[in-house]
Every structure is written in structure tokens, then in C-alpha cells.
Protein backbone atom coordinates (compact mmCIF):
# COMPACT_ATOMS: atom_id res chain seq x y z
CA UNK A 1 82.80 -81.39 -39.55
CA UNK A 2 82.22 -85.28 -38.18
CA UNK A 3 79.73 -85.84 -40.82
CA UNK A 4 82.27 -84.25 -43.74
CA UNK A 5 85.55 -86.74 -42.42
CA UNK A 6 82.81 -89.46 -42.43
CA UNK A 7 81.94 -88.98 -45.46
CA UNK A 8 85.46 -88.59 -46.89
CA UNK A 9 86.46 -92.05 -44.77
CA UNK A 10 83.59 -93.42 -47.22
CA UNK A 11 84.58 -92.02 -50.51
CA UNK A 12 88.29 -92.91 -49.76
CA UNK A 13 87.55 -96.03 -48.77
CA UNK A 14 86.31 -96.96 -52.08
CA UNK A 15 89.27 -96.19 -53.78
CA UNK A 16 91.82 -98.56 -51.73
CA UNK A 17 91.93 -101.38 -53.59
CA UNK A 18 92.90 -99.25 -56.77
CA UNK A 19 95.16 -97.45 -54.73
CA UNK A 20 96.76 -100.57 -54.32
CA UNK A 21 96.65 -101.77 -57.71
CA UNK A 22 98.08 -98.57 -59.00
CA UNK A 23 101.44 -99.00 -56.73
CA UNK A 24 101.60 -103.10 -57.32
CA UNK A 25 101.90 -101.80 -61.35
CA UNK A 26 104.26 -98.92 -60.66
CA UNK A 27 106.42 -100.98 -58.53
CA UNK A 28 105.89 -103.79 -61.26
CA UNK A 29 107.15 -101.36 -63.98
CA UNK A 30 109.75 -99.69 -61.73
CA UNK A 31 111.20 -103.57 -61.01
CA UNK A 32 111.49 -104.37 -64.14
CA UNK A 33 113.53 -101.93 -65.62
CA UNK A 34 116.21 -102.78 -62.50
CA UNK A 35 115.81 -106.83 -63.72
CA UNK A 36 116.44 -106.36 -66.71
CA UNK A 37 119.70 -103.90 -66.49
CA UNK A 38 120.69 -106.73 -63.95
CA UNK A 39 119.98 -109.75 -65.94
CA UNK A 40 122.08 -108.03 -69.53
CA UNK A 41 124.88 -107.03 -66.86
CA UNK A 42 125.19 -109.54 -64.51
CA UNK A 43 128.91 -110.11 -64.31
CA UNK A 44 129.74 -106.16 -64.25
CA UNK A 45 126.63 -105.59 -61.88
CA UNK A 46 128.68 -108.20 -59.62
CA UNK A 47 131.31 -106.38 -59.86
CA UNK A 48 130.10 -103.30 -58.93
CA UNK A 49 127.94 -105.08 -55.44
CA UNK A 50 131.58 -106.23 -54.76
CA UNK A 51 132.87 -102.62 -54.65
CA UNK A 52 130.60 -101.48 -52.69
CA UNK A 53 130.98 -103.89 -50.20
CA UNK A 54 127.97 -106.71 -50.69
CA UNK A 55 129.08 -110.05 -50.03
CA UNK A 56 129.07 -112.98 -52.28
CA UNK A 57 128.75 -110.12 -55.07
CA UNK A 58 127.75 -113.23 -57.84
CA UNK A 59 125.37 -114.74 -55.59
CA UNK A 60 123.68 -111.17 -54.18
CA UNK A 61 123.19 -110.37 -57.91
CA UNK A 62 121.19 -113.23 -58.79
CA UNK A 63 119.21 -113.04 -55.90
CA UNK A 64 118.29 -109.50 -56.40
CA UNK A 65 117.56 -110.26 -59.94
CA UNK A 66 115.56 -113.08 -59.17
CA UNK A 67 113.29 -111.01 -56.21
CA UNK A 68 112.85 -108.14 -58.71
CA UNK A 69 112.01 -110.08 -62.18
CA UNK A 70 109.69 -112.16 -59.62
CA UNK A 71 107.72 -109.16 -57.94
CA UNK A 72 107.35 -107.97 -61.39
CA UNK A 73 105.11 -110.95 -62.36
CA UNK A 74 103.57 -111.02 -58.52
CA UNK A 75 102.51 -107.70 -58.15
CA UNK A 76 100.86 -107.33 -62.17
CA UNK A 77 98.92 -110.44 -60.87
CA UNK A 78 98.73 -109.22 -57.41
CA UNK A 79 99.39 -113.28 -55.79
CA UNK A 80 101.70 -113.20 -52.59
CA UNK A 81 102.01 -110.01 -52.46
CA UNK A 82 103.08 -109.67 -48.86
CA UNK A 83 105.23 -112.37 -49.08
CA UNK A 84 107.77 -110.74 -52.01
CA UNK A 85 107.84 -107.70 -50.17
CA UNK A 86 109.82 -109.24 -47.67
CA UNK A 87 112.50 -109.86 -49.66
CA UNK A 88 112.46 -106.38 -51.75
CA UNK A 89 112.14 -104.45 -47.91
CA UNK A 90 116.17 -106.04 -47.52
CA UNK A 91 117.03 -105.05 -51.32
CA UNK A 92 115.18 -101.59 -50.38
CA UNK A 93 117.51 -101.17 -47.44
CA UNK A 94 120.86 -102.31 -48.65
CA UNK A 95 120.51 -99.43 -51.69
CA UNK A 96 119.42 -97.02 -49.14
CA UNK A 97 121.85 -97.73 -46.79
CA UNK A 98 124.95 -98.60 -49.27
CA UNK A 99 124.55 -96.58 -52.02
CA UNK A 100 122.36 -93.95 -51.42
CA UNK A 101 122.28 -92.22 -47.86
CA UNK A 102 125.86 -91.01 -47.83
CA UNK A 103 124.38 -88.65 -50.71
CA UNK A 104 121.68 -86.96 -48.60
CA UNK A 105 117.88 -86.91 -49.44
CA UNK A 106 117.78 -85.34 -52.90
CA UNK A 107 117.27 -87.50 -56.36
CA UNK A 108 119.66 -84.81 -57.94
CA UNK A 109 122.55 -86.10 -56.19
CA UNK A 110 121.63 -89.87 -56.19
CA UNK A 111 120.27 -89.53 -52.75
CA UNK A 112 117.66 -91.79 -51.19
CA UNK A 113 114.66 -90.13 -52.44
CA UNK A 114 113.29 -92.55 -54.84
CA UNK A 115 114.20 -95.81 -53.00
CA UNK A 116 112.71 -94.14 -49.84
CA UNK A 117 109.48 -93.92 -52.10
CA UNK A 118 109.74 -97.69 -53.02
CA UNK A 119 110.12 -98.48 -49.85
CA UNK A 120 107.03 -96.91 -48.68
CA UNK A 121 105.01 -98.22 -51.23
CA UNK A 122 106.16 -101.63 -50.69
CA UNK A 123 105.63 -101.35 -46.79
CA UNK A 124 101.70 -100.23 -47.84
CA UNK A 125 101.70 -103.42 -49.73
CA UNK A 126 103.08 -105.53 -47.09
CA UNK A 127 100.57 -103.80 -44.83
CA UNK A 128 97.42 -103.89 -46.66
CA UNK A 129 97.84 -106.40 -49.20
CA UNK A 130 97.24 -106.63 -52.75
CA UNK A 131 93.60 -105.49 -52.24
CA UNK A 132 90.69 -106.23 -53.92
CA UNK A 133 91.66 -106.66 -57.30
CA UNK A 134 94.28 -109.11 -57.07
CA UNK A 135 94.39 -112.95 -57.29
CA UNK A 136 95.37 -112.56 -53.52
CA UNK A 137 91.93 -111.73 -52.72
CA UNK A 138 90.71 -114.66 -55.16
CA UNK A 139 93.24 -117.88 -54.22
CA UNK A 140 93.75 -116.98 -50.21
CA UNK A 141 90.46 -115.15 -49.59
CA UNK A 142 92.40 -112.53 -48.32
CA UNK A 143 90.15 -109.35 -47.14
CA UNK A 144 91.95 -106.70 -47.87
């Protein structure tokens, strides 16, 4: 049984760094679809963050924007990766926490199913990096 999980720690170890490609370009697909609703809706988008409660509803929705149209480009190339996650952790939180939770787990009722998805992906990227096959690993000789 040792030699079988050794053997599957080397087989899955290959993979990683395509792992982690494949969730830098889902997130990067997922992100922009939410830029680009925000950035042809910005005033009624602001609108909407101040019902809910956000502060400085204007400002918040720029800054989202921004974050989101920015880890799109980041993640494709896979350069600072940990660093935008920072920023889309927060964004990740505030949905959960201000939109989402009061609906319970389940997508079918707007729950906070997906975003809890995003936000584990993201928190493997912040983790581990962009891996291998990301300028990360080419400009900052980073190892994972």
C-alpha cells in the first residue's frame, strides 16, 4: 500500500502545475464575464452595492471592476498571481457574506455555492502559486 500512495504522490505530482493553469484560466474566464457586466453597468451596478449596504457604492464598483478585469489578464499570463488574489479573497468574501449566505449553500437559490468554489480556487492559487507554466515561474523564479 506505501509503494501504491508513493507512486500516486509521483504521478500527481506531475500534474500540479496544470492543475494550476487549468483554475488560473477558469477563474480568468469566470472574471471576466463579472468585468464586463460591471464595466456596461457601472452606474446601476453602484446602485445596487449601495442597496445592499457596500460603502462608497461608485468607488467599490470600480475597484471591483478593476481587480476582476486585472486578474483576468494576470492569471491567462499567470504574473503575480498571489498578489491579485489578495484583493479578489475580500471581493470573494463580501459576495459571500452580503449577498449570498443568507440564501443557504445551494446555487438554486443563489446561495454561496459557486463563490465558495472561487474562493477555494483562488486560496490554492494564493497558496501554491501560478506553477510552472506561468511567467511567475519565469520573471520571479518562483518554484512552485
Amino acid at each position: 500500500m506505501r509503494s501504491f500512495c508513493s507512486l500516486l504522490s509521483l504521478v500527481s505530482s506531475n500534474f500540479q502545475s496544470i492543475t494550476l493553469l487549468l483554475i488560473r484560466l477558469i477563474l480568468a474566464f469566470g472574471f471576466y464575464e463579472t468585468a464586463i457586466l460591471k464595466w456596461q453597468n457601472i452606474e446601476p451596478t453602484a446602485e445596487w452595492f449601495a442597496s445592499i449596504g457596500v460603502p462608497f457604492p461608485l468607488l467599490s464598483v470600480y475597484l471591483v471592476a478593476i481587480f476582476e478585469a486585472l486578474a483576468v489578464v494576470l492569471f491567462v499570463l499567470g504574473l503575480f498571481t498571489r498578489a491579485i488574489c489578495v484583493p479578489l479573497i475580500v471581493i470573494i468574501l463580501v459576495a459571500i457574506f452580503s449577498v449570498h449566505f443568507q440564501n443557504g449553500y445551494s446555487l438554486a437559490n443563489n446561495g454561496f455555492e459557486v463563490p465558495l468554489y472561487y474562493l477555494a480556487m483562488i486560496l490554492t492559487l494564493f497558496s501554491f502559486g501560478g506553477g510552472k507554466i506561468s511567467l511567475d515561474k519565469a520573471v520571479f523564479k518562483d518554484d512552485k
